[in-house]
C-alpha atoms as a PDB file:
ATOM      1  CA  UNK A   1     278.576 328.954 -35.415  1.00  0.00           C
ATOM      2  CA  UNK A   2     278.952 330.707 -32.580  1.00  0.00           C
ATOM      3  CA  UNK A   3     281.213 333.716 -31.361  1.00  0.00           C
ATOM      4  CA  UNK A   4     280.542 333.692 -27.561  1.00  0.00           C
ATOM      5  CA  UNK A   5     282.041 331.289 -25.717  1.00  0.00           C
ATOM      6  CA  UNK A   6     278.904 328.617 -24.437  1.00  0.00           C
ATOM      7  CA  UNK A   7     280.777 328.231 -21.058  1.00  0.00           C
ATOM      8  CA  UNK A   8     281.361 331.745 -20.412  1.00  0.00           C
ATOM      9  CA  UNK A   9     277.576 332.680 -21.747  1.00  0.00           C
ATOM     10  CA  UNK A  10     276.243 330.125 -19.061  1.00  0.00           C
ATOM     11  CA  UNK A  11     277.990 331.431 -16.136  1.00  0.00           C
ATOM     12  CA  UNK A  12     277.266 335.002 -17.078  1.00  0.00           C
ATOM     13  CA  UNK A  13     272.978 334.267 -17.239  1.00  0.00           C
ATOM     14  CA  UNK A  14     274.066 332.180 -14.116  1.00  0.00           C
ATOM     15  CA  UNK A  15     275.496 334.807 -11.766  1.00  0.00           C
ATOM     16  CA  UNK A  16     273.506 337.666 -13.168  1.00  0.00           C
ATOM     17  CA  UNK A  17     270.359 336.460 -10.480  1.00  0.00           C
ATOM     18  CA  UNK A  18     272.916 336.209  -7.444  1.00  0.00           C
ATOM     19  CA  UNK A  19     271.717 338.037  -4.498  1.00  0.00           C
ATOM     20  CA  UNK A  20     268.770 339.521  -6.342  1.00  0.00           C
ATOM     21  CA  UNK A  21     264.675 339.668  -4.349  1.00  0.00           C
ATOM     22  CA  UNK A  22     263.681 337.867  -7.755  1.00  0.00           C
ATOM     23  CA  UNK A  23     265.901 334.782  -7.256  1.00  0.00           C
ATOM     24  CA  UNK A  24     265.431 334.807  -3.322  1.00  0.00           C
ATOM     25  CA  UNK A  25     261.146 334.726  -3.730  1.00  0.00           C
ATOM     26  CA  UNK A  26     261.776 331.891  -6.265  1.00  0.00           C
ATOM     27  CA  UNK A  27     263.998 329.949  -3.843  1.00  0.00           C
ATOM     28  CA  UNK A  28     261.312 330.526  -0.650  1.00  0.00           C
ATOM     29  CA  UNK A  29     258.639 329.558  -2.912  1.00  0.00           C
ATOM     30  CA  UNK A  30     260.074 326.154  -4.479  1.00  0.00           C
ATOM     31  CA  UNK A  31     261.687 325.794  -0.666  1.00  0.00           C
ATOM     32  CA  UNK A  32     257.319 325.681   0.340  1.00  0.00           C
ATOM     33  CA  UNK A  33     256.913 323.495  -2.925  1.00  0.00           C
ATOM     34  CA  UNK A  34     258.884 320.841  -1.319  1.00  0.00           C
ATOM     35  CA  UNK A  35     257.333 320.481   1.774  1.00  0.00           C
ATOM     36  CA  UNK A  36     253.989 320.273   0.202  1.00  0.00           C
ATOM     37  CA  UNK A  37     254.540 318.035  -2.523  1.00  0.00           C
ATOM     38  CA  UNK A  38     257.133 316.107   0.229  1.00  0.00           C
ATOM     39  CA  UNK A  39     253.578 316.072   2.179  1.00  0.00           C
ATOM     40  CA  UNK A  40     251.805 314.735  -0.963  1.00  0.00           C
ATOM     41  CA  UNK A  41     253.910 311.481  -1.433  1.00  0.00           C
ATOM     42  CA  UNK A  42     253.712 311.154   2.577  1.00  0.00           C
ATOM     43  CA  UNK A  43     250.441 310.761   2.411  1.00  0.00           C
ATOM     44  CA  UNK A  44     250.499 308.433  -0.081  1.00  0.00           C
ATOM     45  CA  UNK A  45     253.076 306.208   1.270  1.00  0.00           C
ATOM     46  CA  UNK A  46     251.269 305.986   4.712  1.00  0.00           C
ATOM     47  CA  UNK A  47     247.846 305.078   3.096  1.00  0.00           C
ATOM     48  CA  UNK A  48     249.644 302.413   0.669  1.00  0.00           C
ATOM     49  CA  UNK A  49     251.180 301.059   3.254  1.00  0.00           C
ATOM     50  CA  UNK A  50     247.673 300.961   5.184  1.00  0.00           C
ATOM     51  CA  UNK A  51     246.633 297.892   3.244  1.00  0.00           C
ATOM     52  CA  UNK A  52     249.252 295.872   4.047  1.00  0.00           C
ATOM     53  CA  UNK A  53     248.907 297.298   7.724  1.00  0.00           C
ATOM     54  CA  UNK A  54     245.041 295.842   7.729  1.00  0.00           C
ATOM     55  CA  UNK A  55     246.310 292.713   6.671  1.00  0.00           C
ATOM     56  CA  UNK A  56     248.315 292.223  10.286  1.00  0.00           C
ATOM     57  CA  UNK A  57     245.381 293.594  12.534  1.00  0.00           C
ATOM     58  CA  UNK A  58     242.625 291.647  10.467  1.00  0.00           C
ATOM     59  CA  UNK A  59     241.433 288.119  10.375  1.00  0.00           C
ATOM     60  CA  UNK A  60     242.175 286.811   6.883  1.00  0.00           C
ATOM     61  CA  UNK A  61     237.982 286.423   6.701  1.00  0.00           C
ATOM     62  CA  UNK A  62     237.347 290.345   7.777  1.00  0.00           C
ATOM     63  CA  UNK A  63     238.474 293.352   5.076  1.00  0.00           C
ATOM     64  CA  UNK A  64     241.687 294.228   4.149  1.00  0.00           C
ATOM     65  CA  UNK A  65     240.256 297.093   2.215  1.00  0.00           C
ATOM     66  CA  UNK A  66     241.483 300.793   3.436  1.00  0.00           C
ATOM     67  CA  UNK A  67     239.008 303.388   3.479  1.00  0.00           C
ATOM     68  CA  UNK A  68     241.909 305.962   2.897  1.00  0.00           C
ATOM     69  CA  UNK A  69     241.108 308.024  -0.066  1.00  0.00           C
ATOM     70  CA  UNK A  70     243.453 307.344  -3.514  1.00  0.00           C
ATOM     71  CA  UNK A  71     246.306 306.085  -1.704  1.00  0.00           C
ATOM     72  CA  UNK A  72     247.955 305.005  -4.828  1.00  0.00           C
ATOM     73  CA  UNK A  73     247.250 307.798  -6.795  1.00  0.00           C
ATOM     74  CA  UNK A  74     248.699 309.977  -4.372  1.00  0.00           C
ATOM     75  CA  UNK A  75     251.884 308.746  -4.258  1.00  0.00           C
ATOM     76  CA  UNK A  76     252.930 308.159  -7.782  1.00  0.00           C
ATOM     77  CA  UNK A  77     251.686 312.307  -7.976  1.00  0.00           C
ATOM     78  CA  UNK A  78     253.668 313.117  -4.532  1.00  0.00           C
ATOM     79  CA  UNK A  79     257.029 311.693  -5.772  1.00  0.00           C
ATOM     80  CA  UNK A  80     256.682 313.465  -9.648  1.00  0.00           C
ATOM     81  CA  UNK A  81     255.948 316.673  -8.163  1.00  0.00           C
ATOM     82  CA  UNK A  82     258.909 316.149  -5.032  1.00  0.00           C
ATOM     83  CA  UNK A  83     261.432 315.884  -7.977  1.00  0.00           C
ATOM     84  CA  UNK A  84     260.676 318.610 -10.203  1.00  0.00           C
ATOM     85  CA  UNK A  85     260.369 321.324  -7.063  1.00  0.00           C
ATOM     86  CA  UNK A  86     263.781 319.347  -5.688  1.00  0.00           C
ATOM     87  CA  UNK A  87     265.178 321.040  -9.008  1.00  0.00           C
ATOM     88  CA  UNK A  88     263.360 324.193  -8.859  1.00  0.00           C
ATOM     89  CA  UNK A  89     264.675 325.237  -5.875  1.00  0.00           C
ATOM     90  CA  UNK A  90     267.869 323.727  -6.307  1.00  0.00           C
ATOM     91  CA  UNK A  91     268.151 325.874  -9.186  1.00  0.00           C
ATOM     92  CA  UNK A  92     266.797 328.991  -7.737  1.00  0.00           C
ATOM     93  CA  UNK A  93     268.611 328.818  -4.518  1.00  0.00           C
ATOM     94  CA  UNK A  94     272.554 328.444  -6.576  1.00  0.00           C
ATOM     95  CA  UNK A  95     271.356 331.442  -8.357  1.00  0.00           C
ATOM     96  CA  UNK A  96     270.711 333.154  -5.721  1.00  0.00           C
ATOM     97  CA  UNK A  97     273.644 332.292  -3.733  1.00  0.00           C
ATOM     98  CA  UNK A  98     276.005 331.826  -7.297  1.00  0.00           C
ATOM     99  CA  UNK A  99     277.182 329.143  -5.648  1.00  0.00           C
ATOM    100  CA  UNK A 100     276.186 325.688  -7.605  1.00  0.00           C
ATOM    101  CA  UNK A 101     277.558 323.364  -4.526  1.00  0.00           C
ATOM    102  CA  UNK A 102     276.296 325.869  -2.132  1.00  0.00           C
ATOM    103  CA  UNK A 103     272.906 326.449  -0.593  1.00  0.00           C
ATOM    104  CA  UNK A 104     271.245 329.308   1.332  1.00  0.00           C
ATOM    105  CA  UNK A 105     269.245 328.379   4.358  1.00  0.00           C
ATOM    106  CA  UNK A 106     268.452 324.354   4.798  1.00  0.00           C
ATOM    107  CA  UNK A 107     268.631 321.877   2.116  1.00  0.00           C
ATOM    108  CA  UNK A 108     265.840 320.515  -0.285  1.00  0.00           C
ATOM    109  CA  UNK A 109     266.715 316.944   1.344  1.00  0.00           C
ATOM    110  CA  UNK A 110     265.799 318.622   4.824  1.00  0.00           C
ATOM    111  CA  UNK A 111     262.588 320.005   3.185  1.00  0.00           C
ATOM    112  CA  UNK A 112     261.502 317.244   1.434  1.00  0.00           C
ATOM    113  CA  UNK A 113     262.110 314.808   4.744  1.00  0.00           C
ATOM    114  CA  UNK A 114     260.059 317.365   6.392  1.00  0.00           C
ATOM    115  CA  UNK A 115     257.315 317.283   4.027  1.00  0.00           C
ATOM    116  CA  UNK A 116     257.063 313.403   4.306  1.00  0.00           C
ATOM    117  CA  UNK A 117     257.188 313.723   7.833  1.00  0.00           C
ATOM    118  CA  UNK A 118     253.711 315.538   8.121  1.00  0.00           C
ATOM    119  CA  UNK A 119     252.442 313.565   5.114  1.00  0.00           C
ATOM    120  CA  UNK A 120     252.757 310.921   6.962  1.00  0.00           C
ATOM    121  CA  UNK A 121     251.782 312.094  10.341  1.00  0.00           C
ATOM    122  CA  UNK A 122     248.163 313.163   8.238  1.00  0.00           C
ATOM    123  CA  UNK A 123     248.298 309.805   6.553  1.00  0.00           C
ATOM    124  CA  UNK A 124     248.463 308.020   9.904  1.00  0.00           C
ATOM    125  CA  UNK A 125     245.678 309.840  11.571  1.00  0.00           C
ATOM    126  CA  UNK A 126     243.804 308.653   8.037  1.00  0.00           C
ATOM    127  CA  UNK A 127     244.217 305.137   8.794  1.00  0.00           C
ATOM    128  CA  UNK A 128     241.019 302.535   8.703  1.00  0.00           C
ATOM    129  CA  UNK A 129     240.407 301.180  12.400  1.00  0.00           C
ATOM    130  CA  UNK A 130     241.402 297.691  13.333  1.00  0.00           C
ATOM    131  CA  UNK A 131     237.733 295.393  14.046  1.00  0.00           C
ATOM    132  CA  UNK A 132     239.617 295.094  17.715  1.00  0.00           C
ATOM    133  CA  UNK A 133     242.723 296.526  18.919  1.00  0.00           C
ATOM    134  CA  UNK A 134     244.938 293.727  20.359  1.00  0.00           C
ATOM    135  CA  UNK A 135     242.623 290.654  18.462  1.00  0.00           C
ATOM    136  CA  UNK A 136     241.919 289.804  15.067  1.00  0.00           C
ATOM    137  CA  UNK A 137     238.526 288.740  14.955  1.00  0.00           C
ATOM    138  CA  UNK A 138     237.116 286.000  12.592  1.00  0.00           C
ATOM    139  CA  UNK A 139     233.415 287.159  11.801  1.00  0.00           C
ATOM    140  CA  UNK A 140     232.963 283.494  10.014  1.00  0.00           C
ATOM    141  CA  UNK A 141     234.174 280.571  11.746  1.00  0.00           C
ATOM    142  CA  UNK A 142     234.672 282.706  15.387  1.00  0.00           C
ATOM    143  CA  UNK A 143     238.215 281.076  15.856  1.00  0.00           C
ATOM    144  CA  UNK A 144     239.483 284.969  16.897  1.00  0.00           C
ATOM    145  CA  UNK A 145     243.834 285.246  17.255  1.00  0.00           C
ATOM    146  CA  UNK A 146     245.748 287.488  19.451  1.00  0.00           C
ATOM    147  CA  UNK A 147     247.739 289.649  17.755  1.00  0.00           C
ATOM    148  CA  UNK A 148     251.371 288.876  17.199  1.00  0.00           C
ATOM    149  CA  UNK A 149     254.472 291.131  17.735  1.00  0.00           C
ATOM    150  CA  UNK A 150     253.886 292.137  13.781  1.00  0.00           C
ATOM    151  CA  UNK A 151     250.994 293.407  14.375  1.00  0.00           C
ATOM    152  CA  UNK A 152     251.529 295.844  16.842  1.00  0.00           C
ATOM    153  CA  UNK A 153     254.619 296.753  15.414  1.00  0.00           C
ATOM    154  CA  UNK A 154     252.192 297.790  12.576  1.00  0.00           C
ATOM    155  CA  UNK A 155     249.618 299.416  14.957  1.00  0.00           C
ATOM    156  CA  UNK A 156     252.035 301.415  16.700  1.00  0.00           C
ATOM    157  CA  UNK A 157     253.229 302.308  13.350  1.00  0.00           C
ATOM    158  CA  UNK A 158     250.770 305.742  13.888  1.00  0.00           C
ATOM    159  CA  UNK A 159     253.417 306.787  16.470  1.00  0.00           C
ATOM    160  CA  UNK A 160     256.545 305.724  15.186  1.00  0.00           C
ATOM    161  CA  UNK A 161     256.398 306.304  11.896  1.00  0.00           C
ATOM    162  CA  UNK A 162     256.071 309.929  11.613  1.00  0.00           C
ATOM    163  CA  UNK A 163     258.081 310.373  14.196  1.00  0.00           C
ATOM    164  CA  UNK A 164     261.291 308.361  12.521  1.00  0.00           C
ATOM    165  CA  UNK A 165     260.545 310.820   9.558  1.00  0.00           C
ATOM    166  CA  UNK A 166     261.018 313.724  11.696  1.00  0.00           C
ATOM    167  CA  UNK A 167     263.732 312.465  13.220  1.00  0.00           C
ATOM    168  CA  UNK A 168     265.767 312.188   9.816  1.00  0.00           C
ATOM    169  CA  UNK A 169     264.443 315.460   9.158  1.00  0.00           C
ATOM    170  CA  UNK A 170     266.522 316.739  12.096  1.00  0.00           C
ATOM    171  CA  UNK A 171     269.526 314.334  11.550  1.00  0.00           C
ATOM    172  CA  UNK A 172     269.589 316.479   7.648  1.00  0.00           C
ATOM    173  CA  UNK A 173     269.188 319.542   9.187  1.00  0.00           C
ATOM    174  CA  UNK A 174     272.238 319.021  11.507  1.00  0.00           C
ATOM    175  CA  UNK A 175     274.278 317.439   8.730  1.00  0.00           C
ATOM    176  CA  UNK A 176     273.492 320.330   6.311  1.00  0.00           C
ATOM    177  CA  UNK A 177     274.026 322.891   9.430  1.00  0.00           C
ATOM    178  CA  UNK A 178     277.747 321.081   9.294  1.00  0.00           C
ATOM    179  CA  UNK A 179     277.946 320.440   5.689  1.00  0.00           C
ATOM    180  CA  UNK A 180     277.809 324.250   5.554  1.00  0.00           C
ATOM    181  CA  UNK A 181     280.216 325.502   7.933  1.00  0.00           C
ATOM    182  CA  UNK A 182     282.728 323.096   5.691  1.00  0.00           C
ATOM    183  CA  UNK A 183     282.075 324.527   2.922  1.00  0.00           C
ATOM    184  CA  UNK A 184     282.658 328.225   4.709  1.00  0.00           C
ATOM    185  CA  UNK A 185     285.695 326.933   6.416  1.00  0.00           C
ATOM    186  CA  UNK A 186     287.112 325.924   2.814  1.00  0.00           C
ATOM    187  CA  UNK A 187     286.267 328.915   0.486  1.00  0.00           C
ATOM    188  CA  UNK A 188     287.580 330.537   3.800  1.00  0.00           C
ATOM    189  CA  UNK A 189     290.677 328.843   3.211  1.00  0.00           C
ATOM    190  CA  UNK A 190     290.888 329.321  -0.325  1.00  0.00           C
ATOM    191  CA  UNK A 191     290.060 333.423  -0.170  1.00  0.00           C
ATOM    192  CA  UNK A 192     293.207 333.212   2.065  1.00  0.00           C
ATOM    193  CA  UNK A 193     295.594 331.104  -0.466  1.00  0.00           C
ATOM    194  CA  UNK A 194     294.307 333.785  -2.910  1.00  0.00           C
ATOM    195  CA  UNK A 195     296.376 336.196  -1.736  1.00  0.00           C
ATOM    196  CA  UNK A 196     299.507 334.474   0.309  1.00  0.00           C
ATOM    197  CA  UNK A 197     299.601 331.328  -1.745  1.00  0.00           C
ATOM    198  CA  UNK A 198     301.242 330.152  -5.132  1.00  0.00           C
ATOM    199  CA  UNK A 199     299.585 329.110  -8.243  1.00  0.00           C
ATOM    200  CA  UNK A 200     301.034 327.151 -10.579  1.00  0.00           C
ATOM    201  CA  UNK A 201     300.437 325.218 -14.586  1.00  0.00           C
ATOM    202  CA  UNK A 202     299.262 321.593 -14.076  1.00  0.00           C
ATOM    203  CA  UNK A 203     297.844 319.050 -15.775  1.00  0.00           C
ATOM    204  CA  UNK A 204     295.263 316.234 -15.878  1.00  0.00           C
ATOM    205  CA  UNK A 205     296.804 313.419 -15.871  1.00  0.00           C
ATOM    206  CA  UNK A 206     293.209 310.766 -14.510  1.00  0.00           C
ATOM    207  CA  UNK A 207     290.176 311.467 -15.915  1.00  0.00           C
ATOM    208  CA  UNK A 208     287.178 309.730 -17.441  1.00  0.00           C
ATOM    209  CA  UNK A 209     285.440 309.372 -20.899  1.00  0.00           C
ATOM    210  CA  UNK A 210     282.205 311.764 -20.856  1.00  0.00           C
ATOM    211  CA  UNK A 211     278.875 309.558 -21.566  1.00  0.00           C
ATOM    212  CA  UNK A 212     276.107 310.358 -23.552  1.00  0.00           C
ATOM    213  CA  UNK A 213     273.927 309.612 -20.953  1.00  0.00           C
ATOM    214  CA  UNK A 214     273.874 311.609 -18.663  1.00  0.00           C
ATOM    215  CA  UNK A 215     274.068 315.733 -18.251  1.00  0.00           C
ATOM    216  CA  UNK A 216     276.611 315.543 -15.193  1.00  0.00           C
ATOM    217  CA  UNK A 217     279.285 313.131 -14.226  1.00  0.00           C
ATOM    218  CA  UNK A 218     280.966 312.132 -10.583  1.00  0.00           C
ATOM    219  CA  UNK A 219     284.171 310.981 -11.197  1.00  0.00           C
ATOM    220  CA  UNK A 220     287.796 311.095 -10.027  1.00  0.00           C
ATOM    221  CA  UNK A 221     290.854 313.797 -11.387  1.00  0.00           C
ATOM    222  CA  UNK A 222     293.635 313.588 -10.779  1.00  0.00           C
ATOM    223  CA  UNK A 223     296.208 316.441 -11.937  1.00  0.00           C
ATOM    224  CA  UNK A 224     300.191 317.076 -11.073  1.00  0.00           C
ATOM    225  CA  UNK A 225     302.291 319.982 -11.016  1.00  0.00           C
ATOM    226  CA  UNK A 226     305.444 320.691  -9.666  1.00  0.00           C
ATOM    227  CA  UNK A 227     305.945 323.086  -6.490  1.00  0.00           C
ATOM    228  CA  UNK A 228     308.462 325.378  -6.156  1.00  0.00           C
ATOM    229  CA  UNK A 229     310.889 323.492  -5.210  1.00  0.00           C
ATOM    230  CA  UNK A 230     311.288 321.504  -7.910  1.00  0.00           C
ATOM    231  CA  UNK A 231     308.771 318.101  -6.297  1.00  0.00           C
ATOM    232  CA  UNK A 232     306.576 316.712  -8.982  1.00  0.00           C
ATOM    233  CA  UNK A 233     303.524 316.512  -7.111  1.00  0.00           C
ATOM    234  CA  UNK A 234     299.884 314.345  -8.308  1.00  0.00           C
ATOM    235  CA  UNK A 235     296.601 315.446  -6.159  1.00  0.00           C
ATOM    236  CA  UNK A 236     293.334 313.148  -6.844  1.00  0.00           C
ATOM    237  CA  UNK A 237     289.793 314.980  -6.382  1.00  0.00           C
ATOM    238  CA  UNK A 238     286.449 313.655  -6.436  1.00  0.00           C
ATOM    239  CA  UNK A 239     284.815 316.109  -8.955  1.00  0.00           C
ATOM    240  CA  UNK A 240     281.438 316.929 -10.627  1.00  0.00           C
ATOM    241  CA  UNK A 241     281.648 318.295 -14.138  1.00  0.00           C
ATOM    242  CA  UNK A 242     278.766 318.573 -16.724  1.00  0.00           C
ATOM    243  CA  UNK A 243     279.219 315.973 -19.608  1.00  0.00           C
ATOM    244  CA  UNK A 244     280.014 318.433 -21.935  1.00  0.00           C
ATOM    245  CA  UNK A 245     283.017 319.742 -19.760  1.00  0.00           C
ATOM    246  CA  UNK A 246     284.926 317.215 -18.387  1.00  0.00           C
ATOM    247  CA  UNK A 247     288.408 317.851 -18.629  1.00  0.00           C
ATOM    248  CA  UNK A 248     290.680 314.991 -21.212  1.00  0.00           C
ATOM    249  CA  UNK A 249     293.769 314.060 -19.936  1.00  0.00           C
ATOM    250  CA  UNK A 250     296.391 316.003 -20.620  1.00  0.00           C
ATOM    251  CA  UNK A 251     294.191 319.397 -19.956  1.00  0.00           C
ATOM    252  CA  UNK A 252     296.144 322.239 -18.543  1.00  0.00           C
ATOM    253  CA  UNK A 253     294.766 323.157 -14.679  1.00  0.00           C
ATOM    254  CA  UNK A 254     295.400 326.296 -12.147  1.00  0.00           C
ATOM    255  CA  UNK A 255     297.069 324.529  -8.845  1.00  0.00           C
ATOM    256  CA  UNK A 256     296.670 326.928  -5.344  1.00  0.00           C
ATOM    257  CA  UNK A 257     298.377 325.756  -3.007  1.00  0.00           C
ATOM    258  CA  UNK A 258     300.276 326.385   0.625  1.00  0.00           C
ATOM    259  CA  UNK A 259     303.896 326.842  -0.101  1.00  0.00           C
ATOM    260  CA  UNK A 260     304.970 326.394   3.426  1.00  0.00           C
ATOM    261  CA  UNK A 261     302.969 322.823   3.150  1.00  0.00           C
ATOM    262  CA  UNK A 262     302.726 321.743   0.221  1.00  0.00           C
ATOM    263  CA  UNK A 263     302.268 318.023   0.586  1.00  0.00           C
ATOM    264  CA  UNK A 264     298.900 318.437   2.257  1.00  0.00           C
ATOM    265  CA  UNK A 265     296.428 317.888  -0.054  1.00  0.00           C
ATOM    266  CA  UNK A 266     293.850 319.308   2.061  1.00  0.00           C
ATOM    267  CA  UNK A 267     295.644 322.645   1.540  1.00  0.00           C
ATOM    268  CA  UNK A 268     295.677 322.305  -2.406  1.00  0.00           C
ATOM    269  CA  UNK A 269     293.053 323.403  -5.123  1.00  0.00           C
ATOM    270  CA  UNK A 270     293.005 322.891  -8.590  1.00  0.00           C
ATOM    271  CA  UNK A 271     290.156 324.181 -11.433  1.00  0.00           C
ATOM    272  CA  UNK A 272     290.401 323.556 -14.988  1.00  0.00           C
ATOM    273  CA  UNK A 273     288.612 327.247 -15.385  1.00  0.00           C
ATOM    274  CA  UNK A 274     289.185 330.788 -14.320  1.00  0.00           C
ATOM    275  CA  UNK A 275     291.534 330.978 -11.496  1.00  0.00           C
ATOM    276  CA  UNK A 276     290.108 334.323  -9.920  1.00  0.00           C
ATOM    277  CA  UNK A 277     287.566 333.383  -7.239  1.00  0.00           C
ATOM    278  CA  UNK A 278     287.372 331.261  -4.623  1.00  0.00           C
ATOM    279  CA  UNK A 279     284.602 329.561  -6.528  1.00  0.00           C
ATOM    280  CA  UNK A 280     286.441 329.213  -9.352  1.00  0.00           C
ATOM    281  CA  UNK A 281     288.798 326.054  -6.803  1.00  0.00           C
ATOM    282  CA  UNK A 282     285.651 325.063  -5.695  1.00  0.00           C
ATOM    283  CA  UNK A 283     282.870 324.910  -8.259  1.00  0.00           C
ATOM    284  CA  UNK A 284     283.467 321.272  -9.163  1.00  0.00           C
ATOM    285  CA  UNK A 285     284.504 319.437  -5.718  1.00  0.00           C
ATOM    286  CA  UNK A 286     282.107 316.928  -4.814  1.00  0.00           C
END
């Protein structure tokens, strides 16, 4: 048994790395991890998909055989390694912020889409040469075909390809960028409830039942409390919780919200925590 509170313990080892140079080297470091193993499973992906590539610009009587090295050994290696430094710096970069829906600088999804990006640029420069641009060429019988719209769809593919994967780097980038300023605009928000809003008892009154399967569960709470003028009021949240500490119905919450609106929902907070911090509202909205 136990005399410190699990919860509490967690969040203490949690926010004693925020802001420190150990935490922030981790973070950089895994953030580099990403983009090379992201690079990694590029690779591979471009020189598995080289075989099938050959089999468009080659007769069905020439070789479908890349002469990429490993292709499939690089990619099964690429997307391992892509998820465990997705949660190293994951975890290294809430620590250092204290924040565990918050990140500092870009994304891991930006990183990672990055890291494919020039995996696959590499992969594509890698690529085993057609017998003839533009034909495929029948070394047995002669009877040589033009190539189809497939196949230089596939050809082109050396262009295209990394370039779509940049692309969607940029599109994360830009989506984090906004993602971001959200997230600033709301614990903005929140700081300012802090101090000129009300808080009030509530209650879960929607939840879900925990499974065994999984450490962390997306679900929807819902929770009511009454304002102060008496309303009887229900707010529904799509939350994250770990399994262990999902709330039961019937589990008494902290409700902030703006007592000169207080039907906007957008205006209202609830945690099933401490009530101190901005992060306290926001820890667990998804």
């Amino acid at each position: 048994m136990s005399t410190v509170d699990p919860a509490a313990a967690r969040r203490e080892r949690f926010e004693r790395h925020r802001g420190t140079t150990g935490a922030a080297v981790a973070a950089v470091f895994s953030g580099i991890l990403i983009i090379a193993t992201g690079a990694v499973a590029g690779f591979g992906f471009a020189g598995f998909l080289d075989t099938f590539r050959l089999m468009e610009l080659n007769s069905v009587f020439s070789t479908w055989e890349s002469q990429m090295s490993s292709p499939f050994v690089w990619l099964p290696i690429g997307i391992v390694a892509s998820i465990f430094s997705w949660w190293l710096y994951s975890t290294w970069n809430h620590r250092y912020t204290g924040d565990r829906m918050r990140f500092a600088g870009v994304g891991p999804l930006t990183l990672l889409t990055a890291g494919l990006a020039g995996g696959v640029w590499i992969g594509c420069l890698s690529w085993t040469a057609p017998d003839q641009v533009g034909m495929q060429i029948d070394p047995t019988f002669g009877e040589h075909e033009p190539w189809g719209m497939g196949a230089w769809i596939f050809y082109s593919a050396q262009w295209w390809l990394p370039a779509l994967f940049a692309l969607f780097a940029v599109l994360f980038f830009l989506l984090g960028i906004g993602g971001r300023r959200r997230a600033t605009r709301r614990r903005e928000l929140v700081s300012r409830l802090i101090v000129s809003g009300r808080r009030v008892q509530g209650s879960v009154t929607e939840s879900t039942v925990p499974s065994s399967e999984a450490s962390q569960m997306i679900f929807s709470l819902t929770v009511t409390f009454t304002d102060l003028s008496g309303t009887d009021r229900w707010v529904k949240r799509v939350v994250r919780y770990r399994t262990t500490e999902v709330p039961p119905v019937g589990a008494p919450v902290t409700v902030l919200y703006d007592p000169s609106t207080p039907g906007d929902e957008s205006r209202i907070f609830f945690t099933t925590g401490p009530a101190s911090d901005p992060e306290d509202f926001l820890a667990h909205e998804f």
